[in-house]
Structure formats: C-alpha cells, structure tokens
PDB file of N, CA and C in Angstrom:
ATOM      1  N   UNK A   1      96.755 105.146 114.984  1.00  0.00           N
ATOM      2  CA  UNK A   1      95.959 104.040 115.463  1.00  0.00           C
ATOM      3  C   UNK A   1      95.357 104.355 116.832  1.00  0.00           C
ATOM      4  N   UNK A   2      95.729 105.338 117.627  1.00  0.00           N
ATOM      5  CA  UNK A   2      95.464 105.469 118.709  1.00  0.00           C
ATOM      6  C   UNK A   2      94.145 105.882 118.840  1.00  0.00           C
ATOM      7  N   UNK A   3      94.192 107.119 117.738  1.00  0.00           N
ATOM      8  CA  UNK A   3      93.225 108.308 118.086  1.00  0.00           C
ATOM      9  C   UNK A   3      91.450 107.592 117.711  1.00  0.00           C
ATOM     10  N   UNK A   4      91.502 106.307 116.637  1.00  0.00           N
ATOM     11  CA  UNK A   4      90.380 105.732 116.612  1.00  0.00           C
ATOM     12  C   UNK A   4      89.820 104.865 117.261  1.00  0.00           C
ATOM     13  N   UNK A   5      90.791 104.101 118.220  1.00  0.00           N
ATOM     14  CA  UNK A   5      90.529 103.264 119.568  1.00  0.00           C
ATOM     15  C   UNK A   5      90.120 104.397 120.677  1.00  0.00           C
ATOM     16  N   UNK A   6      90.997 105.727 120.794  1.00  0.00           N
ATOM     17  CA  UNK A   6      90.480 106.069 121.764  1.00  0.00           C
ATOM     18  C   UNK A   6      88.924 106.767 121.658  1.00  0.00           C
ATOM     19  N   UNK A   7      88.551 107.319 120.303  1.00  0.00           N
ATOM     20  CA  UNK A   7      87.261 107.513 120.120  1.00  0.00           C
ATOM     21  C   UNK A   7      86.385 106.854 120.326  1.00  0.00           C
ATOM     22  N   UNK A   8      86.786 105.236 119.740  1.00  0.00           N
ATOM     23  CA  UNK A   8      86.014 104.108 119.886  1.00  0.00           C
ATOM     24  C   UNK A   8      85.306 104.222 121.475  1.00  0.00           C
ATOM     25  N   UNK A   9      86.145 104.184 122.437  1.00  0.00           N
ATOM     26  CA  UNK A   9      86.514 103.758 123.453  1.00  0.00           C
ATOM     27  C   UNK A   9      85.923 104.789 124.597  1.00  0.00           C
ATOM     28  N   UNK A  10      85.429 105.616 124.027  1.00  0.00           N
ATOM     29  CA  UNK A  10      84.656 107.509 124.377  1.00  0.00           C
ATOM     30  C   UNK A  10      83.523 106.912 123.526  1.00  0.00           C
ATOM     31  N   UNK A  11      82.925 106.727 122.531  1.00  0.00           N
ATOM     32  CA  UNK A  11      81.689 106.695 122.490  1.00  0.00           C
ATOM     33  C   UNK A  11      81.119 105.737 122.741  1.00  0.00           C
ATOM     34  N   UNK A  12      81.774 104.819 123.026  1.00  0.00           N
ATOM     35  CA  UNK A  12      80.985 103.138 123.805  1.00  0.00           C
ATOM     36  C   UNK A  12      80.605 103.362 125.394  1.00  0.00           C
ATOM     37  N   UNK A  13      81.878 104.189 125.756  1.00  0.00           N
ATOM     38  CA  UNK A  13      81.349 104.669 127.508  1.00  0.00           C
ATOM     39  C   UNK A  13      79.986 105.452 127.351  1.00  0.00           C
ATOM     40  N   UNK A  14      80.065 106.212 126.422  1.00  0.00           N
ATOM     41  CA  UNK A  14      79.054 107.455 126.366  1.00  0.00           C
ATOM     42  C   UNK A  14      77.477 106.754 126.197  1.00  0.00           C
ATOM     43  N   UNK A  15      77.950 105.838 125.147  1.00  0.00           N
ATOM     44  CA  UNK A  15      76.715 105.148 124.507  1.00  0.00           C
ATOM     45  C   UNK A  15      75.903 104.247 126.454  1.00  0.00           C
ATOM     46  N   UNK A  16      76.747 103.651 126.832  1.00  0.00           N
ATOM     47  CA  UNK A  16      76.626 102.781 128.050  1.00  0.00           C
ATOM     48  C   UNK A  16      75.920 103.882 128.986  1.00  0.00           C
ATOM     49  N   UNK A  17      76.990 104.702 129.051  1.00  0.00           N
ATOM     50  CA  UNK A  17      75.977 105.863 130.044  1.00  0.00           C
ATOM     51  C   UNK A  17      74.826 106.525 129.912  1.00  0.00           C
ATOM     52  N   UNK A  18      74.436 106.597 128.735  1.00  0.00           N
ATOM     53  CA  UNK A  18      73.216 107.569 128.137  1.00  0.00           C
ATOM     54  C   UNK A  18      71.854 106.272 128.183  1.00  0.00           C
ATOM     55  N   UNK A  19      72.328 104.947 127.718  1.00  0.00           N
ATOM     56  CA  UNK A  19      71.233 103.879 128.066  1.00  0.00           C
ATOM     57  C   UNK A  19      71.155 103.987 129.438  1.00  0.00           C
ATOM     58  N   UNK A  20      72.045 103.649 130.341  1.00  0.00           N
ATOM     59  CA  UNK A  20      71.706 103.516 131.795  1.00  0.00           C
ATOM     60  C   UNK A  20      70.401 104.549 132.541  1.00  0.00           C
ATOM     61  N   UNK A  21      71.171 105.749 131.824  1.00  0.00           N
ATOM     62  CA  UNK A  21      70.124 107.080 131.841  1.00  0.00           C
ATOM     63  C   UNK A  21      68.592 106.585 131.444  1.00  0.00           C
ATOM     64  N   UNK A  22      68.600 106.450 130.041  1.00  0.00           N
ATOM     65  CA  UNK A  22      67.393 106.178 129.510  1.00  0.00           C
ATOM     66  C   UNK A  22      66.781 105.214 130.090  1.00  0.00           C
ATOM     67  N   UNK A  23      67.372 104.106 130.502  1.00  0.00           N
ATOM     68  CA  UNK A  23      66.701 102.994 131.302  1.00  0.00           C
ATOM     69  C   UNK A  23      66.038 103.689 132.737  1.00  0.00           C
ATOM     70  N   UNK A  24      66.984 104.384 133.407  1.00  0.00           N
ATOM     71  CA  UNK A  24      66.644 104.323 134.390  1.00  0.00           C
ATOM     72  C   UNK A  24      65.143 105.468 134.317  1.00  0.00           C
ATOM     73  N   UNK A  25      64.892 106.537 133.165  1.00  0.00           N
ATOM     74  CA  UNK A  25      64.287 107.427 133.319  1.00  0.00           C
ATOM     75  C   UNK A  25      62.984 106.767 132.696  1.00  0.00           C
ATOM     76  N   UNK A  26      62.850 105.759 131.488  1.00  0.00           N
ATOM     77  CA  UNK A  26      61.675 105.353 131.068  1.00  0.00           C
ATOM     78  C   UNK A  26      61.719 103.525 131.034  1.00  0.00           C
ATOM     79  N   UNK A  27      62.399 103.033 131.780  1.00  0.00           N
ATOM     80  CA  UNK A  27      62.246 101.882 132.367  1.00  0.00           C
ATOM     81  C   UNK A  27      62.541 101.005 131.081  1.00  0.00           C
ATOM     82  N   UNK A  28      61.916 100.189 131.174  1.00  0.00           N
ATOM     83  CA  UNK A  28      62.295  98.926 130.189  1.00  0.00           C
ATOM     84  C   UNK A  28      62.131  99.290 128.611  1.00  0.00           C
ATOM     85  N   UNK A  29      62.688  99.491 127.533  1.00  0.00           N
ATOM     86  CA  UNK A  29      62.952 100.136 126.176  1.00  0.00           C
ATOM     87  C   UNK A  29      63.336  98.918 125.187  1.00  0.00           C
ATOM     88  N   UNK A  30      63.035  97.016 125.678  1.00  0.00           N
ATOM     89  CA  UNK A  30      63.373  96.255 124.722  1.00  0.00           C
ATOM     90  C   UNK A  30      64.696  95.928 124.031  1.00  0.00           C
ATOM     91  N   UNK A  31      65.181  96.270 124.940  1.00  0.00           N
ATOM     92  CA  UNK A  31      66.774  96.300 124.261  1.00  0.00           C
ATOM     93  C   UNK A  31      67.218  94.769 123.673  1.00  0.00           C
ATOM     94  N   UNK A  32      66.613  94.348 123.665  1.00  0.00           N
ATOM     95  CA  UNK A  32      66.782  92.898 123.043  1.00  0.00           C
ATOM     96  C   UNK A  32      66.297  93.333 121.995  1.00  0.00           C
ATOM     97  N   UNK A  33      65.337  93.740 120.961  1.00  0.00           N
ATOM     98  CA  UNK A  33      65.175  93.955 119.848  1.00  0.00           C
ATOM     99  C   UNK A  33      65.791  95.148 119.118  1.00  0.00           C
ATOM    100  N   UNK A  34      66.048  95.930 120.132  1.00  0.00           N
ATOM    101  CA  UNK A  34      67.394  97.042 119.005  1.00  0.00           C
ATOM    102  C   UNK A  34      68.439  95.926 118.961  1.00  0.00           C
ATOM    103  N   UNK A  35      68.947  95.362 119.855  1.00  0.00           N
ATOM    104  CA  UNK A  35      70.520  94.271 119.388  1.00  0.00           C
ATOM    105  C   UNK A  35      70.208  93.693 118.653  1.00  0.00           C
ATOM    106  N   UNK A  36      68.914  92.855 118.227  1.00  0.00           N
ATOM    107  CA  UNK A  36      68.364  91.619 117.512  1.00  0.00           C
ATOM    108  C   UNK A  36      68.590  92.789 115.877  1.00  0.00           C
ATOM    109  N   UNK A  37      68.169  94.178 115.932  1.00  0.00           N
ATOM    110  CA  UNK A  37      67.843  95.179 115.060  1.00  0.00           C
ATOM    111  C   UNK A  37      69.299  95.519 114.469  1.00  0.00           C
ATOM    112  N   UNK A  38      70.265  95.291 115.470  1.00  0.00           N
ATOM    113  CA  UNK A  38      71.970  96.076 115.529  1.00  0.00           C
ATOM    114  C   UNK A  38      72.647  94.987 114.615  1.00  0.00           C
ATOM    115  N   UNK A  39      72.506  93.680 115.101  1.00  0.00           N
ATOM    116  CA  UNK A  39      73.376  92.752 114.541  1.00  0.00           C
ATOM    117  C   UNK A  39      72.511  92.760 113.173  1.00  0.00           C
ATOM    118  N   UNK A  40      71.243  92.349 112.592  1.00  0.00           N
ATOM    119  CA  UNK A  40      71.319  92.050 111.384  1.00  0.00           C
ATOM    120  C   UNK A  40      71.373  92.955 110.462  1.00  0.00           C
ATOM    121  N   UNK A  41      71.399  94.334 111.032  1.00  0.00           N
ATOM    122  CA  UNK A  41      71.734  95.558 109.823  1.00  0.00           C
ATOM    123  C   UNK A  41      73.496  95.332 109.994  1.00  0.00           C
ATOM    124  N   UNK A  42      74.061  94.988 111.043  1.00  0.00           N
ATOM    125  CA  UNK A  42      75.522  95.155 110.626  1.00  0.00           C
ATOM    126  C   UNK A  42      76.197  93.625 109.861  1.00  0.00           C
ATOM    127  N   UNK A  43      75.404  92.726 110.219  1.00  0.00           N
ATOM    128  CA  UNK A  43      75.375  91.606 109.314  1.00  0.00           C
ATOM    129  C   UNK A  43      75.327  92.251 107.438  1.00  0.00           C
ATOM    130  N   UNK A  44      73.966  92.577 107.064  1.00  0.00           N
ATOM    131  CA  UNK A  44      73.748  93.730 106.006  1.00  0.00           C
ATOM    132  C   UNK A  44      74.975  94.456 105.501  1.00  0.00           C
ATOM    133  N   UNK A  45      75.149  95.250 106.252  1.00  0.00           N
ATOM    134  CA  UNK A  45      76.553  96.177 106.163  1.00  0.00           C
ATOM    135  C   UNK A  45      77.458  95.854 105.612  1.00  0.00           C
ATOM    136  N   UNK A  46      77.999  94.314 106.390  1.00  0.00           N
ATOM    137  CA  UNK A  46      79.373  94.219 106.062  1.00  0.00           C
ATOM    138  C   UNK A  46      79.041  93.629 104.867  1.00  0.00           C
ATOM    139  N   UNK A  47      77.797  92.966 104.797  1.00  0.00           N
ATOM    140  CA  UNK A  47      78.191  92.148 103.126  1.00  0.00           C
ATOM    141  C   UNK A  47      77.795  92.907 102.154  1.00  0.00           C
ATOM    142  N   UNK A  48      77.233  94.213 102.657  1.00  0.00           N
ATOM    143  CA  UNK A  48      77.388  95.341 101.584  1.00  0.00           C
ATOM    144  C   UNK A  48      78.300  96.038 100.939  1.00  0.00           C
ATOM    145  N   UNK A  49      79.100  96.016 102.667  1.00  0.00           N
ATOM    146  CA  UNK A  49      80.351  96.807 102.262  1.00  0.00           C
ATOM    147  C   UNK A  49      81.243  95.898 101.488  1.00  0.00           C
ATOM    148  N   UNK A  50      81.204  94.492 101.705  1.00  0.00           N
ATOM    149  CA  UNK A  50      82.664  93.435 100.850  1.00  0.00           C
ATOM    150  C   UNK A  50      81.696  93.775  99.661  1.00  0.00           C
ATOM    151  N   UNK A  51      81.049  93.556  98.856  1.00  0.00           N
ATOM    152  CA  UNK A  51      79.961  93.777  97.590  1.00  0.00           C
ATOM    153  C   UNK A  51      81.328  94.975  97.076  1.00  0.00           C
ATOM    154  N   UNK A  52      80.645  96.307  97.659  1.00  0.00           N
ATOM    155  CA  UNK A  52      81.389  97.553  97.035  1.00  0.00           C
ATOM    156  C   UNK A  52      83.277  97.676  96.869  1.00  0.00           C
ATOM    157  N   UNK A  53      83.252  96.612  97.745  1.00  0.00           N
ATOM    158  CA  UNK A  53      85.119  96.629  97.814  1.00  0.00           C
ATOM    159  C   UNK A  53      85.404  95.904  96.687  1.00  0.00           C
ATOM    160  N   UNK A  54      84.575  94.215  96.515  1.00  0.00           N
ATOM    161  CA  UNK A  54      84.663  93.442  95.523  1.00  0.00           C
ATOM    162  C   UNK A  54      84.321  94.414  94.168  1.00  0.00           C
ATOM    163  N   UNK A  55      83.639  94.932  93.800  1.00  0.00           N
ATOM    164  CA  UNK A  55      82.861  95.916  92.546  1.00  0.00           C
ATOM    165  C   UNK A  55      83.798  96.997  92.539  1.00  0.00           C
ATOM    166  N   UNK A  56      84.500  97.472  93.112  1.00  0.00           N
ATOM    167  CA  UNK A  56      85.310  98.433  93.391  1.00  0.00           C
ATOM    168  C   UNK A  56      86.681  97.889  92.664  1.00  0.00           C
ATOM    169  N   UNK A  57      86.805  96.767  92.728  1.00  0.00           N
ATOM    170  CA  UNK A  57      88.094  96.143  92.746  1.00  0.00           C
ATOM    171  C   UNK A  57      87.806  95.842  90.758  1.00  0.00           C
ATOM    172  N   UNK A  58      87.207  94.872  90.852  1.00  0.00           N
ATOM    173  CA  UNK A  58      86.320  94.441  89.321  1.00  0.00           C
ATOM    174  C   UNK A  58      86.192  95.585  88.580  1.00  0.00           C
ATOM    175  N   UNK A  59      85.472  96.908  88.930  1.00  0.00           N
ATOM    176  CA  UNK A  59      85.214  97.948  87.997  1.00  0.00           C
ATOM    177  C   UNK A  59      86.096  98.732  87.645  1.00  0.00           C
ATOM    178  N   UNK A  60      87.017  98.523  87.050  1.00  0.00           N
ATOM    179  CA  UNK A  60      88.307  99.406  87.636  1.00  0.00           C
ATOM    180  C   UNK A  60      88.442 100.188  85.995  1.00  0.00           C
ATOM    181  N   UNK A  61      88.686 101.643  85.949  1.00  0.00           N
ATOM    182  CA  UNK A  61      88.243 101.951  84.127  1.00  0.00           C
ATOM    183  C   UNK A  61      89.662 102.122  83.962  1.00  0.00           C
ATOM    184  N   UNK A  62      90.611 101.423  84.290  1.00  0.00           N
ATOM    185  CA  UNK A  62      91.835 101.775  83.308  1.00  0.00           C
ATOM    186  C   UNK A  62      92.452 103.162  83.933  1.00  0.00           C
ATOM    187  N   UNK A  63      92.109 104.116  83.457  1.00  0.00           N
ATOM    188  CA  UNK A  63      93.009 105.581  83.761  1.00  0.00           C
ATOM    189  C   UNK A  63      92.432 106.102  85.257  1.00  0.00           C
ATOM    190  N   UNK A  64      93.038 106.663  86.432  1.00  0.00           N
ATOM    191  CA  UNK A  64      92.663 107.168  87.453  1.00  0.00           C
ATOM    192  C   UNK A  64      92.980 108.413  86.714  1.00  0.00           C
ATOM    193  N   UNK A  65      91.140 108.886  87.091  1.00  0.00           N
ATOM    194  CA  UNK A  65      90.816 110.655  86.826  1.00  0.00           C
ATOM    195  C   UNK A  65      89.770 110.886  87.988  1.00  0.00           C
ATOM    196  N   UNK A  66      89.171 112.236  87.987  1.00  0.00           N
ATOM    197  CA  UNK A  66      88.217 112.051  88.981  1.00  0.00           C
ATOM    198  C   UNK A  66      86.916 111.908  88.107  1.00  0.00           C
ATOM    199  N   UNK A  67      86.721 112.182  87.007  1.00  0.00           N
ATOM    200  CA  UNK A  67      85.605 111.059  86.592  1.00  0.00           C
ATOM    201  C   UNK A  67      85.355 110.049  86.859  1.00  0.00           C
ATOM    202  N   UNK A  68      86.647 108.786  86.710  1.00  0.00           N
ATOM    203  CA  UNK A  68      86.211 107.565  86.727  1.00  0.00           C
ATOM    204  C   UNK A  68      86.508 106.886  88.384  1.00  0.00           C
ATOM    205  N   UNK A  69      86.852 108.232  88.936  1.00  0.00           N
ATOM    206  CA  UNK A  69      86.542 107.941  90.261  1.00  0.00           C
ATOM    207  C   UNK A  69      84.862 108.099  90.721  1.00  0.00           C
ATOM    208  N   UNK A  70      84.481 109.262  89.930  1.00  0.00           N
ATOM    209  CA  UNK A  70      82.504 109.506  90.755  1.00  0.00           C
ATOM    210  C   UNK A  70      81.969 108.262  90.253  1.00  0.00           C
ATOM    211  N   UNK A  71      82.549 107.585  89.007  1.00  0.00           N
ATOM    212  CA  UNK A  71      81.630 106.903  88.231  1.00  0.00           C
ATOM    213  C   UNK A  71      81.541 105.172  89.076  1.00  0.00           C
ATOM    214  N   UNK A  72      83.071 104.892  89.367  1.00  0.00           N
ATOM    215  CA  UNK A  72      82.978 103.809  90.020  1.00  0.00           C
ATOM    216  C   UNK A  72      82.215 104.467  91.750  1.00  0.00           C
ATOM    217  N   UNK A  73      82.547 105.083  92.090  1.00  0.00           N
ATOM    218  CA  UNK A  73      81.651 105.949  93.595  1.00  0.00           C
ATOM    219  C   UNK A  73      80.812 105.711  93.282  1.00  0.00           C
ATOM    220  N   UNK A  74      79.272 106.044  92.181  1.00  0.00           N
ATOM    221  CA  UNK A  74      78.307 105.640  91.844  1.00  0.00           C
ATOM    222  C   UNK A  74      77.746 104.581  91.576  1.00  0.00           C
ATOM    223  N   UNK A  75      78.323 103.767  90.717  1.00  0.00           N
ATOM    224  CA  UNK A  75      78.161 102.426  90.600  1.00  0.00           C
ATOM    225  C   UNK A  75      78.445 101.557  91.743  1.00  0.00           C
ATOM    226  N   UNK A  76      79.538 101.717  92.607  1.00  0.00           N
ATOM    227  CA  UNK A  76      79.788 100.823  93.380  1.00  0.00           C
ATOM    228  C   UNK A  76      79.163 101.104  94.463  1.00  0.00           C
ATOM    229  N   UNK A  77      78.562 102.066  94.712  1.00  0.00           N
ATOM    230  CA  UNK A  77      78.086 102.511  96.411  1.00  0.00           C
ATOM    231  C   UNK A  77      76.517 102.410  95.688  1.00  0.00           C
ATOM    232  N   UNK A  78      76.452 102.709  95.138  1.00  0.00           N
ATOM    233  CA  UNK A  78      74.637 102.591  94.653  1.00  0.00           C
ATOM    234  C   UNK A  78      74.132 100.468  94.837  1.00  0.00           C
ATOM    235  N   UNK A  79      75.355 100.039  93.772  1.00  0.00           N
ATOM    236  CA  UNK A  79      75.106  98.726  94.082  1.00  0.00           C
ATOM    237  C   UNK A  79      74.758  98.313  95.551  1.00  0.00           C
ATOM    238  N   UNK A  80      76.298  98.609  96.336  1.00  0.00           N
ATOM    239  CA  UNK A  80      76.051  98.141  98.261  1.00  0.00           C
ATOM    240  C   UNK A  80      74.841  98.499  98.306  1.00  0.00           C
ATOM    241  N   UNK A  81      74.623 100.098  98.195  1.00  0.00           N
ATOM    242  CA  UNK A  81      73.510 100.545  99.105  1.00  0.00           C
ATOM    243  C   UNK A  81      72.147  99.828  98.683  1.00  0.00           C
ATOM    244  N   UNK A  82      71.752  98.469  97.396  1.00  0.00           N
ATOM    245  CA  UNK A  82      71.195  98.428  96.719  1.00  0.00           C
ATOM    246  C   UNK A  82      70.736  96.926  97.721  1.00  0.00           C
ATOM    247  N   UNK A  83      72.513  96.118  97.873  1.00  0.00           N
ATOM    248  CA  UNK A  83      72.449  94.805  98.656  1.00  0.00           C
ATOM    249  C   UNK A  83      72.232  95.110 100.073  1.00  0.00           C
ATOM    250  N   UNK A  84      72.438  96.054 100.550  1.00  0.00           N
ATOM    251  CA  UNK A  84      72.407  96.516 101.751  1.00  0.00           C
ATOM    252  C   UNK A  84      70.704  96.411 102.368  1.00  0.00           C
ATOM    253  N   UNK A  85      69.761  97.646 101.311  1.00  0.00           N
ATOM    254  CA  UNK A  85      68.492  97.419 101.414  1.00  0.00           C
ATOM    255  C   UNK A  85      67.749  96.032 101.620  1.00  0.00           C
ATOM    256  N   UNK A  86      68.047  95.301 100.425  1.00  0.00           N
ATOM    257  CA  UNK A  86      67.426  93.972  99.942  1.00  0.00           C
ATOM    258  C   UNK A  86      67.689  93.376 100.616  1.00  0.00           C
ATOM    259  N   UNK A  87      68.919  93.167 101.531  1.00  0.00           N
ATOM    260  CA  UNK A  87      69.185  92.049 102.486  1.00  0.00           C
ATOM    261  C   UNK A  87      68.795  92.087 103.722  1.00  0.00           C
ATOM    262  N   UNK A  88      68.650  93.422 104.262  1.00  0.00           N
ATOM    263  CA  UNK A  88      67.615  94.212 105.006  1.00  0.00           C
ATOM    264  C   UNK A  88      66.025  93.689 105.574  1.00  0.00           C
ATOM    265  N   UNK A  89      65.507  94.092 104.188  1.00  0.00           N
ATOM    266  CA  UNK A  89      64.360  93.108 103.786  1.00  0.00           C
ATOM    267  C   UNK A  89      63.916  92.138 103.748  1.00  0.00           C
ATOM    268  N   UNK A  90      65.351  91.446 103.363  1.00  0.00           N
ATOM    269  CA  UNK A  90      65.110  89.843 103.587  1.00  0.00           C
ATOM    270  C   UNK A  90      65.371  89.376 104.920  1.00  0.00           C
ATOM    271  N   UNK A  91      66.119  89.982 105.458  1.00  0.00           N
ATOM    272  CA  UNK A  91      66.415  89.132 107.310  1.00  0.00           C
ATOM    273  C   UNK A  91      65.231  90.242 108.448  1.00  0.00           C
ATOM    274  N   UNK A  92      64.721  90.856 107.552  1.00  0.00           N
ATOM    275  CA  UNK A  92      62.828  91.261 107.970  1.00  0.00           C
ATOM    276  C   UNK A  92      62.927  92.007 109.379  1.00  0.00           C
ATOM    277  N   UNK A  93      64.344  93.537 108.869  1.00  0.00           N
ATOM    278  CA  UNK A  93      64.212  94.363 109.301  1.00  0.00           C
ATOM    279  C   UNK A  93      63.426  94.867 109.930  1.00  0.00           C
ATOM    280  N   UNK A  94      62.909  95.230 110.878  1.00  0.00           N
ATOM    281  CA  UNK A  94      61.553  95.810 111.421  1.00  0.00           C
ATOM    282  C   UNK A  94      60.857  97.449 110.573  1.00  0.00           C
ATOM    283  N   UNK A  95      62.786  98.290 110.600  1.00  0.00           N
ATOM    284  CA  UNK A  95      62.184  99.445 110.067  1.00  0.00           C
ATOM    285  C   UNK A  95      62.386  99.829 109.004  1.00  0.00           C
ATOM    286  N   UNK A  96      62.823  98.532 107.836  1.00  0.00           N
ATOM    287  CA  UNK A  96      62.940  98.561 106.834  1.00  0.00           C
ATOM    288  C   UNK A  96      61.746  97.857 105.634  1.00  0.00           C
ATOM    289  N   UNK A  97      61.162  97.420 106.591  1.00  0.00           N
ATOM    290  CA  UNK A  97      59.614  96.620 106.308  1.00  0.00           C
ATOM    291  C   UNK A  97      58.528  97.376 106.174  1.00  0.00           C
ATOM    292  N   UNK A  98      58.749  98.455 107.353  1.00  0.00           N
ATOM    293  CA  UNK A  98      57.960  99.490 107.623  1.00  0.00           C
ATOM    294  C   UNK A  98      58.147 100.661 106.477  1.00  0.00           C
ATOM    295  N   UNK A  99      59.502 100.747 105.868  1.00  0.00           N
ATOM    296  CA  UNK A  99      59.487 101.864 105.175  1.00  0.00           C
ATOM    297  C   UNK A  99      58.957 100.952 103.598  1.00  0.00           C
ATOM    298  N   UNK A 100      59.596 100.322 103.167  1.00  0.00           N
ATOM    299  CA  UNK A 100      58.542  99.522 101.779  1.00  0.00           C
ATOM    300  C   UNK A 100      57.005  99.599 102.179  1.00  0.00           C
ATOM    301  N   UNK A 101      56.770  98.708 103.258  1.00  0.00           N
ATOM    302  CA  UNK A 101      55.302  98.843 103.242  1.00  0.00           C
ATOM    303  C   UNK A 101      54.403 100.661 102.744  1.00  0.00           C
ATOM    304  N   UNK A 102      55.039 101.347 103.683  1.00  0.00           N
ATOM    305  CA  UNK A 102      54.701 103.005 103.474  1.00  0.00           C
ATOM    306  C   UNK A 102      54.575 103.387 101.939  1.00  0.00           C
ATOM    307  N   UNK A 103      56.041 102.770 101.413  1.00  0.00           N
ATOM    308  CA  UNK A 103      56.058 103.540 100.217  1.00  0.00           C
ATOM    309  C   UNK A 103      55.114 102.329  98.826  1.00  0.00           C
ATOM    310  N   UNK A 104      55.067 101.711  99.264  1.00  0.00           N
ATOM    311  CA  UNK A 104      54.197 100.706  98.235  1.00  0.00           C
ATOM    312  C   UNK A 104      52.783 101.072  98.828  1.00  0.00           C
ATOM    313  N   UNK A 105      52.250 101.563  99.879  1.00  0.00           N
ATOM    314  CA  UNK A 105      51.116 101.536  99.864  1.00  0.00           C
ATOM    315  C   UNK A 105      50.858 103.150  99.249  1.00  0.00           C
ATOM    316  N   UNK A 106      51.395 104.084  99.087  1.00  0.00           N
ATOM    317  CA  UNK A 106      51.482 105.118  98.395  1.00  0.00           C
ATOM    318  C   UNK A 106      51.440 105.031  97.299  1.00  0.00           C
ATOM    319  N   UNK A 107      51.899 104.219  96.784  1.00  0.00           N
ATOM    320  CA  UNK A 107      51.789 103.909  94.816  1.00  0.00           C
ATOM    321  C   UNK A 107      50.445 103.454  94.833  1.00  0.00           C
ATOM    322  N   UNK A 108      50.008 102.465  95.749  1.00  0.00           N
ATOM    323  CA  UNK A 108      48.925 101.758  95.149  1.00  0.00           C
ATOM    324  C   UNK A 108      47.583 102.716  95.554  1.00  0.00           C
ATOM    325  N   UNK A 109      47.701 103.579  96.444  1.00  0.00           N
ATOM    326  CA  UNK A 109      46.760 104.935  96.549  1.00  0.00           C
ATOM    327  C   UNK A 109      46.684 105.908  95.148  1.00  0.00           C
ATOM    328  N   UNK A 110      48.170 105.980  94.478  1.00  0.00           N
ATOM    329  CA  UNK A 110      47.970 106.908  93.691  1.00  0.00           C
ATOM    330  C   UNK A 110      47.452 106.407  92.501  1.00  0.00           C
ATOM    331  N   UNK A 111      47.443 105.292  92.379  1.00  0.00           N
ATOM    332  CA  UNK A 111      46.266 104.430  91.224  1.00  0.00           C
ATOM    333  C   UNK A 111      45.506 104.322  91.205  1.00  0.00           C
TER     334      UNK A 111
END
C-alpha cells in the first residue's frame, strides 16, 4: 500500500512543479478548462470503468481458461471503451468533438 501512495504522492509534486514551470514560462494556459476537461473525462471513466466491472461480473463463461479470459477482455473493455467515448460526447468533450467531427467529415469527403 505504500509504494502506490508514495508514487501517487511523486507525481502530483512533479505534476505541480512542471505547471508552475509552464505557467511561469508561457503565462496564462486556461487551466480552468483542462480541470473543466479533467473532471468530465474522469466522470466518463469511472462510469466506464463500473460498466466493465458490472459486464465483467454478468459475462462470466463458466470455465476459467485463457480464452474465455481474452473473450470477456474483449467484450468487456470494448463495451467501457464504447460508454466511455459516447459519454464523452455527450458531456461535449472539447477533444472528443473535435475527433468525430474530423472523422465524419472524412467520410462525407470520400462520397
């Protein structure tokens, strides 16, 4: 238990020091909209991640092999990563808006 608090606890200083840096070298960087950006992807996250724990739990094939280990790995992490996106989208991600927009305007070029 130690060794992940104390990592924790080393890259939050690090993180603090390297903004201070950056602030001080290119001045004001909006940091209100990366946090505004931080919380609703980790909002996202977690109800991605309970999704894959819940589906994880539900999908369960009877015999532990490592087949029906890739298979629930696949299914269940494809799903999150699926609610993860979409919810993304919906609480109107900045750079997740940006990447649909890109890739939908690419389809509709190649038509």
């Amino acid at each position: 238990m130690g060794v992940p608090i104390a990592d924790f606890t080393y890259y939050l200083i690090c993180c603090i020091v390297l903004l201070a840096f950056l602030k001080k070298i290119i001045g004001s960087f909006a940091i209100g909209k990366i946090i505004s950006s931080f919380t609703k992807m980790l909002f996202t996250s977690l109800v991605g991640g309970l999704c894959g724990y819940i589906l994880m739990c539900v999908v369960n094939l009877g015999q532990t092999s490592m087949v029906n280990g890739i298979v629930q790995l696949i299914i269940c992490g494809g799903i999150s990563l699926l609610v993860v996106f979409v919810l993304s989208w919906l609480v109107n991600v900045k750079e997740v808006r940006s990447i649909t927009s890109k890739v939908t305007a690419s389809f509709k070029r190649s038509n």
